[in-house]
N, C-alpha and C. Protein backbone atom coordinates (compact mmCIF):
# COMPACT_ATOMS: atom_id res chain seq x y z
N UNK A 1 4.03 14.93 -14.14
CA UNK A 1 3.04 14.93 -15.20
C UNK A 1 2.96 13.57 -15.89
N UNK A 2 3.63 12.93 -15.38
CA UNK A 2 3.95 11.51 -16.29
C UNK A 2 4.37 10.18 -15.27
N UNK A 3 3.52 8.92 -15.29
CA UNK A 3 3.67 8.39 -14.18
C UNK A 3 4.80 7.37 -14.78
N UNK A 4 5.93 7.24 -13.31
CA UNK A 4 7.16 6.55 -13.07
C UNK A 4 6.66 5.32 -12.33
N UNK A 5 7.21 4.54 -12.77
CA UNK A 5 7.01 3.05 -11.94
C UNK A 5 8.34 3.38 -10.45
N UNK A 6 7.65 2.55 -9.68
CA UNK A 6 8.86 2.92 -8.63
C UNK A 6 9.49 1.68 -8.41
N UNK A 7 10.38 1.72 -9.26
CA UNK A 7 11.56 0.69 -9.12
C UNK A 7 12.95 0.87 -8.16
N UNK A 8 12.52 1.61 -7.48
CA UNK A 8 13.87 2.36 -6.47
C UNK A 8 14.50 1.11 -5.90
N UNK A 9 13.85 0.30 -5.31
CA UNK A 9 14.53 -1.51 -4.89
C UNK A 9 15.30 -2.56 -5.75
N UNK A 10 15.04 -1.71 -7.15
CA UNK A 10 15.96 -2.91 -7.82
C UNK A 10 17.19 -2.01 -8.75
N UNK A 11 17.08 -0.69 -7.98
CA UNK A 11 18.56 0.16 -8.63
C UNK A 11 19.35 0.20 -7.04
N UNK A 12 20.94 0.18 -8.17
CA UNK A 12 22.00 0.19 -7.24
C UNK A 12 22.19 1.69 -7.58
N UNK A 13 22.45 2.25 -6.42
CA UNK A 13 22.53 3.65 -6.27
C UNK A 13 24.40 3.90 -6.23
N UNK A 14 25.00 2.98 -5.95
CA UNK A 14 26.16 3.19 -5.58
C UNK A 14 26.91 3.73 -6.26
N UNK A 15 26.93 3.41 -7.52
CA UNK A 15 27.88 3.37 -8.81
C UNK A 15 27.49 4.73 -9.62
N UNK A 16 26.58 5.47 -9.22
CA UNK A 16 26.08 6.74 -9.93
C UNK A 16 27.13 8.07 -9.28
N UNK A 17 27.02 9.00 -10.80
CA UNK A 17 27.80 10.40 -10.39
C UNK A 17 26.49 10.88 -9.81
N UNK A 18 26.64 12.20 -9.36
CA UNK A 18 26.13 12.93 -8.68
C UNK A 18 24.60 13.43 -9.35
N UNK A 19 24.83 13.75 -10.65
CA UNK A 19 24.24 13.92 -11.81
C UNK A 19 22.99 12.97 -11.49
N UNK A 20 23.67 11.71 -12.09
CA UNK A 20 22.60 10.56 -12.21
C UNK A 20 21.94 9.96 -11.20
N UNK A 21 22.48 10.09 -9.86
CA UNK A 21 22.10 9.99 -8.79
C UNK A 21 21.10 11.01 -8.32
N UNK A 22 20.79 12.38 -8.33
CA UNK A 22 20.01 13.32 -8.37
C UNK A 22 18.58 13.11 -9.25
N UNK A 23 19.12 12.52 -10.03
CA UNK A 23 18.00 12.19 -11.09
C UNK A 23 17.20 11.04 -10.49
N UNK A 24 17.89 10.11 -10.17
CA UNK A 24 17.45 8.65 -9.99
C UNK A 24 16.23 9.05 -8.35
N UNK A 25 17.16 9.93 -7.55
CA UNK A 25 16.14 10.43 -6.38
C UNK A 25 14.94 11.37 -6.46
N UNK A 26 14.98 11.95 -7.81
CA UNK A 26 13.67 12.85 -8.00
C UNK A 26 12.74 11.75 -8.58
N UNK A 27 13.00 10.79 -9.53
CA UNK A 27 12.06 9.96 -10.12
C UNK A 27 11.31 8.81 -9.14
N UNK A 28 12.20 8.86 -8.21
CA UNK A 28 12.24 7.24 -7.46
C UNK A 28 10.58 7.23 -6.75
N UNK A 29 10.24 8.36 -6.49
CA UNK A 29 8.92 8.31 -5.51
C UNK A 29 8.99 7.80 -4.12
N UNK A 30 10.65 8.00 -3.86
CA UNK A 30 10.79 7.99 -2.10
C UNK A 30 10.84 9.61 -1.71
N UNK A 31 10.02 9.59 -0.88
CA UNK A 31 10.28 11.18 -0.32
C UNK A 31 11.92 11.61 0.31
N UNK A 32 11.76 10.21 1.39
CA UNK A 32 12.89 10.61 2.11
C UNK A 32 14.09 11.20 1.64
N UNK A 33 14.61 10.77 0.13
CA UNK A 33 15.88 10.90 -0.37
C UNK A 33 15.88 12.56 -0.99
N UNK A 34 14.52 13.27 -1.00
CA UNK A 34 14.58 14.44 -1.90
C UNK A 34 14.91 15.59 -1.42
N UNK A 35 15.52 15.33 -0.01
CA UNK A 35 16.18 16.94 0.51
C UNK A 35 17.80 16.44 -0.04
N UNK A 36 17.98 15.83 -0.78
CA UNK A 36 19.83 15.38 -0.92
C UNK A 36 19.87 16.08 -2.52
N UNK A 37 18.66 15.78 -3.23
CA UNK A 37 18.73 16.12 -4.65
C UNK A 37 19.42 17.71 -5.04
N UNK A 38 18.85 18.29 -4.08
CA UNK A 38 19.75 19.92 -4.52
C UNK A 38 21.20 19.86 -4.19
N UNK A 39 21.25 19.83 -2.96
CA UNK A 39 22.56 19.73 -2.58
C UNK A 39 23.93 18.77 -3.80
N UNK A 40 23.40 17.53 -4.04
CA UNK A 40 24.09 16.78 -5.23
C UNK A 40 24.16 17.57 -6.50
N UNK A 41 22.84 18.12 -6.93
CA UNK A 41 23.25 19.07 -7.95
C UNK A 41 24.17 20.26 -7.63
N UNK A 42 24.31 20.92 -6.98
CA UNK A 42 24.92 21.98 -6.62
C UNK A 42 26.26 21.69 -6.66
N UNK A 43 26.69 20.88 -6.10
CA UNK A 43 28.31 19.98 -5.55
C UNK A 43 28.46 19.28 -7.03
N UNK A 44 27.68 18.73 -8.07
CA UNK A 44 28.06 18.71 -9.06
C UNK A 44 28.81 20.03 -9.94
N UNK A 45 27.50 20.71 -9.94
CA UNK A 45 27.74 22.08 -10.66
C UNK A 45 28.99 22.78 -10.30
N UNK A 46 29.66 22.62 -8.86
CA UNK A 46 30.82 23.54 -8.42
C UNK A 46 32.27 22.67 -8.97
N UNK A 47 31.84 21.37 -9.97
CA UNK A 47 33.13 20.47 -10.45
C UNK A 47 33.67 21.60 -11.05
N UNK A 48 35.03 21.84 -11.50
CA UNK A 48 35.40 22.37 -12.39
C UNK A 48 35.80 22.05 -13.63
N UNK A 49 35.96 20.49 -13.63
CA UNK A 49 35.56 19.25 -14.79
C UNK A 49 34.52 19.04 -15.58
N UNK A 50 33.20 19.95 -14.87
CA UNK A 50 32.12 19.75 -15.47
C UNK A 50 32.20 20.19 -16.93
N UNK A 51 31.16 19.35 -17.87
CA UNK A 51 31.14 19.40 -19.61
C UNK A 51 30.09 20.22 -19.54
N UNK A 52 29.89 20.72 -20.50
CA UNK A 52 28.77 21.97 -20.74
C UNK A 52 27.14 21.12 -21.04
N UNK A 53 27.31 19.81 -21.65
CA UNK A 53 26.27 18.92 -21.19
C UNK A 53 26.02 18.20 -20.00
N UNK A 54 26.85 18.13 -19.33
CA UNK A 54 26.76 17.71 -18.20
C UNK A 54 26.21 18.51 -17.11
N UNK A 55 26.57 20.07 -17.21
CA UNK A 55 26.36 21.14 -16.95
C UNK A 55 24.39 21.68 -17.04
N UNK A 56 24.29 21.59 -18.68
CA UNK A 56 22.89 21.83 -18.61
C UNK A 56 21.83 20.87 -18.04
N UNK A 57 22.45 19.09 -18.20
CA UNK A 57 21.72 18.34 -17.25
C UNK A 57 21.24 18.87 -16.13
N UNK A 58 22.70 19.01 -15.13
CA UNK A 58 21.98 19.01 -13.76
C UNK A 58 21.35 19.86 -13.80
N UNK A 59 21.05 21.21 -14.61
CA UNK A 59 20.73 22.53 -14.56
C UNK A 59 18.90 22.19 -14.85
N UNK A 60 18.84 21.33 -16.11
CA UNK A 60 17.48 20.94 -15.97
C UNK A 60 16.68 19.93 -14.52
N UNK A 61 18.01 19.49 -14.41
CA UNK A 61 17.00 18.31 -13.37
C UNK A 61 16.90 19.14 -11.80
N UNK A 62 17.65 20.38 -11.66
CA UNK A 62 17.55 21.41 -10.42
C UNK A 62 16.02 21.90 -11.02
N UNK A 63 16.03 22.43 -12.41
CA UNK A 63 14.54 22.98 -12.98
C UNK A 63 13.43 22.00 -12.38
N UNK A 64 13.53 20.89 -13.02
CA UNK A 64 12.50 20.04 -12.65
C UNK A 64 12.37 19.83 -11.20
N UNK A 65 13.45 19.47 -10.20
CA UNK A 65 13.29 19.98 -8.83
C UNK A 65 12.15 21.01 -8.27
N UNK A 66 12.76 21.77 -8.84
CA UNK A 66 12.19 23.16 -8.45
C UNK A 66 10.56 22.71 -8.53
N UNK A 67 9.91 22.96 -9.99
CA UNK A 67 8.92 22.51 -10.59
C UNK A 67 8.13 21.99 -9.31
N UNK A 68 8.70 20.65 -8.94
CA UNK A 68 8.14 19.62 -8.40
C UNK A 68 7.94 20.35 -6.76
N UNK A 69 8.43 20.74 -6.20
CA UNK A 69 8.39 21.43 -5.59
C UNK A 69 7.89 22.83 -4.83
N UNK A 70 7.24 23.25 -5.93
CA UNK A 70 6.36 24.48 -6.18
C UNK A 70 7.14 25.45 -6.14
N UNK A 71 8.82 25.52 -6.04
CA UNK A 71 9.35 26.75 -5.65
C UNK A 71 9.24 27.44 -7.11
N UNK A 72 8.78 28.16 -7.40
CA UNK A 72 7.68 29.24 -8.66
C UNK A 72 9.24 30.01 -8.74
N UNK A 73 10.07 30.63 -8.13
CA UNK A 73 10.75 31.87 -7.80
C UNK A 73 12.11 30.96 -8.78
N UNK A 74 12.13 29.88 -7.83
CA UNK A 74 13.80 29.44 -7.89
C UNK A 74 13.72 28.61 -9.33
N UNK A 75 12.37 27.88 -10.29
CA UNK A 75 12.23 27.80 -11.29
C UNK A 75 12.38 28.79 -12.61
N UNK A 76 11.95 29.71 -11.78
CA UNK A 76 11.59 31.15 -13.38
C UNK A 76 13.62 31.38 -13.03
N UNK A 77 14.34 31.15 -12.11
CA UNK A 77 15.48 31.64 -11.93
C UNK A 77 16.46 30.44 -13.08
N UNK A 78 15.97 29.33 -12.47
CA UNK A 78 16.50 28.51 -13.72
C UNK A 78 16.08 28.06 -15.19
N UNK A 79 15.06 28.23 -15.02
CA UNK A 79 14.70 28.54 -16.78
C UNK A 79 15.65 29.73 -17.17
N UNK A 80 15.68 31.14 -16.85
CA UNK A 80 16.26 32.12 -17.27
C UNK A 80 18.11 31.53 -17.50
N UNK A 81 18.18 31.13 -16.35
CA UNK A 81 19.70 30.75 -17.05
C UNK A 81 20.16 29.44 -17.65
N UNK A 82 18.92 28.16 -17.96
CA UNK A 82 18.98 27.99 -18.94
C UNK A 82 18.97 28.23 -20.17
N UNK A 83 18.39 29.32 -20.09
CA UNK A 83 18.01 30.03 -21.43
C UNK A 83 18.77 30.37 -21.96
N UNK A 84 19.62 30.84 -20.70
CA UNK A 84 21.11 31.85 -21.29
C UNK A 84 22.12 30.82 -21.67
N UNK A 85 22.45 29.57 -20.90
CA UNK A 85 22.97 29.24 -21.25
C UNK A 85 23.37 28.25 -23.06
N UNK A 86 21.73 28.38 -23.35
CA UNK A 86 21.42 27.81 -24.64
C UNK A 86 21.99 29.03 -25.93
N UNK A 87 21.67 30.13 -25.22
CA UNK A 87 21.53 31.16 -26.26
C UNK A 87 23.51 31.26 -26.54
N UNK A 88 23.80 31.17 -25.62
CA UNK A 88 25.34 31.19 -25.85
C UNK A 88 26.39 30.35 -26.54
N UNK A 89 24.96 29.22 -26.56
CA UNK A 89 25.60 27.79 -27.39
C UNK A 89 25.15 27.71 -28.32
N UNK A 90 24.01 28.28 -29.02
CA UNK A 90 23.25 28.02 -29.68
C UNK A 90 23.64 27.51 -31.21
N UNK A 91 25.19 27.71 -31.47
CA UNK A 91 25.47 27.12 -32.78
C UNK A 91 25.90 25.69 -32.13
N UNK A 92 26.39 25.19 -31.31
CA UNK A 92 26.79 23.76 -31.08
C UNK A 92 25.33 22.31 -31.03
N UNK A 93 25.68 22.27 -32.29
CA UNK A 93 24.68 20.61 -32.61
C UNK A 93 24.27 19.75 -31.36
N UNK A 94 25.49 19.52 -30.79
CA UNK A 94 25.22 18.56 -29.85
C UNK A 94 23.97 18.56 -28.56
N UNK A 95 23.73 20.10 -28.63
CA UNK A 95 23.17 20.01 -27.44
C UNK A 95 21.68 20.22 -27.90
N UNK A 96 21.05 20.01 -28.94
CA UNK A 96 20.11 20.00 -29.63
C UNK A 96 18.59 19.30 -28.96
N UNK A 97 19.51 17.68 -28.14
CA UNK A 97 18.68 16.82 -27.24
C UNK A 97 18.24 17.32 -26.36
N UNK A 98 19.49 17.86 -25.72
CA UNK A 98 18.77 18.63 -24.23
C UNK A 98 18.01 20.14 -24.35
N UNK A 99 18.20 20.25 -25.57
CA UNK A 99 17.41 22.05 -25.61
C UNK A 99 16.20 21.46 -25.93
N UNK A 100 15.99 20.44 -26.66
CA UNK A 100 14.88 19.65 -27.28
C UNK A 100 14.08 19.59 -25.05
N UNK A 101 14.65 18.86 -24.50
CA UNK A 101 14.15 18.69 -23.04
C UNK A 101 13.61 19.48 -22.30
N UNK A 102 14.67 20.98 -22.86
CA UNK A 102 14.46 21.88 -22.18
C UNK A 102 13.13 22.53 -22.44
N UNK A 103 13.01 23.16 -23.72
CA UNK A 103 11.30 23.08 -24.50
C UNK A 103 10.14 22.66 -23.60
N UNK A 104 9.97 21.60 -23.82
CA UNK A 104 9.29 20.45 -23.19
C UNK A 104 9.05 20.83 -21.59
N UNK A 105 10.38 21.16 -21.15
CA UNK A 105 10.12 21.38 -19.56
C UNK A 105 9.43 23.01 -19.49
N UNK A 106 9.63 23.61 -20.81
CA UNK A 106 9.30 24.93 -20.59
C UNK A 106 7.66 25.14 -21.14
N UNK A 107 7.41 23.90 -21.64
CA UNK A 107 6.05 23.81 -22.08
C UNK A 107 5.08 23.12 -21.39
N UNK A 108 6.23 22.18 -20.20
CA UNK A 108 5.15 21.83 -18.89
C UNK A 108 4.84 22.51 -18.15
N UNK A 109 5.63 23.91 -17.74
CA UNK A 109 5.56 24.79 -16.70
C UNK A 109 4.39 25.71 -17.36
N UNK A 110 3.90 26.24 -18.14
CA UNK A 110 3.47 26.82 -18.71
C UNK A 110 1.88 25.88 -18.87
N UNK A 111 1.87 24.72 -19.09
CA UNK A 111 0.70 23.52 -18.75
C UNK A 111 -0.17 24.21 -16.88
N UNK A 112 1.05 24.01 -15.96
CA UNK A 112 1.44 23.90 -14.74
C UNK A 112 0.50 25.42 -14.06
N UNK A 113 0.45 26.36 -14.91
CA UNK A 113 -0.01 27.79 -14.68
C UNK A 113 -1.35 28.21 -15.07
């Protein structure tokens, strides 16, 4: 919904977690790299290190995946447990930014229909 410059040639991919690397391949506007993006989120998500922000990240950027993707099914699946996962947090401040994101992603999908 929002146009990305494609700077994919002047990022070093090397030095990224899984997280940021997932991200960096949905924005980039190379096709080739976007069957890796789930899989990286997923193998993130199964850390057992993972932070509960770190956590709802990849959880949005699998959403936005999805989204981008048209999968309709596997989106309404992660909105719902974003949802849940907000509602369970919902007194912790911190995550205020990303619920703020989350909104937003829930007000593009809803644009999207």
């Amino acid at each position: 919904m929002t146009y990305r410059k494609d700077m994919s040639d002047q990022n070093d991919y090397s030095g990224m977690n899984k997280i940021d690397l997932a991200n960096a391949y949905l924005f980039d506007e190379l096709l080739e790299n976007d069957f890796e993006i789930e899989n990286l989120l997923n193998e993130a998500l199964n850390q057992s290190d993972l932070s509960l922000s770190d956590k709802i990240l990849a959880n949005l950027i699998l959403l936005k995946y999805h989204m981008f993707q048209n999968e309709n099914d596997k989106a309404t699946k992660q909105t719902e447990l974003l949802t849940d996962i907000f509602e369970k947090n919902k007194s912790d401040v911190n995550l205020r930014g990303l619920q703020m994101a989350f909104e937003a992603t829930k007000f593009q999908i809803e644009l999207m229909k």
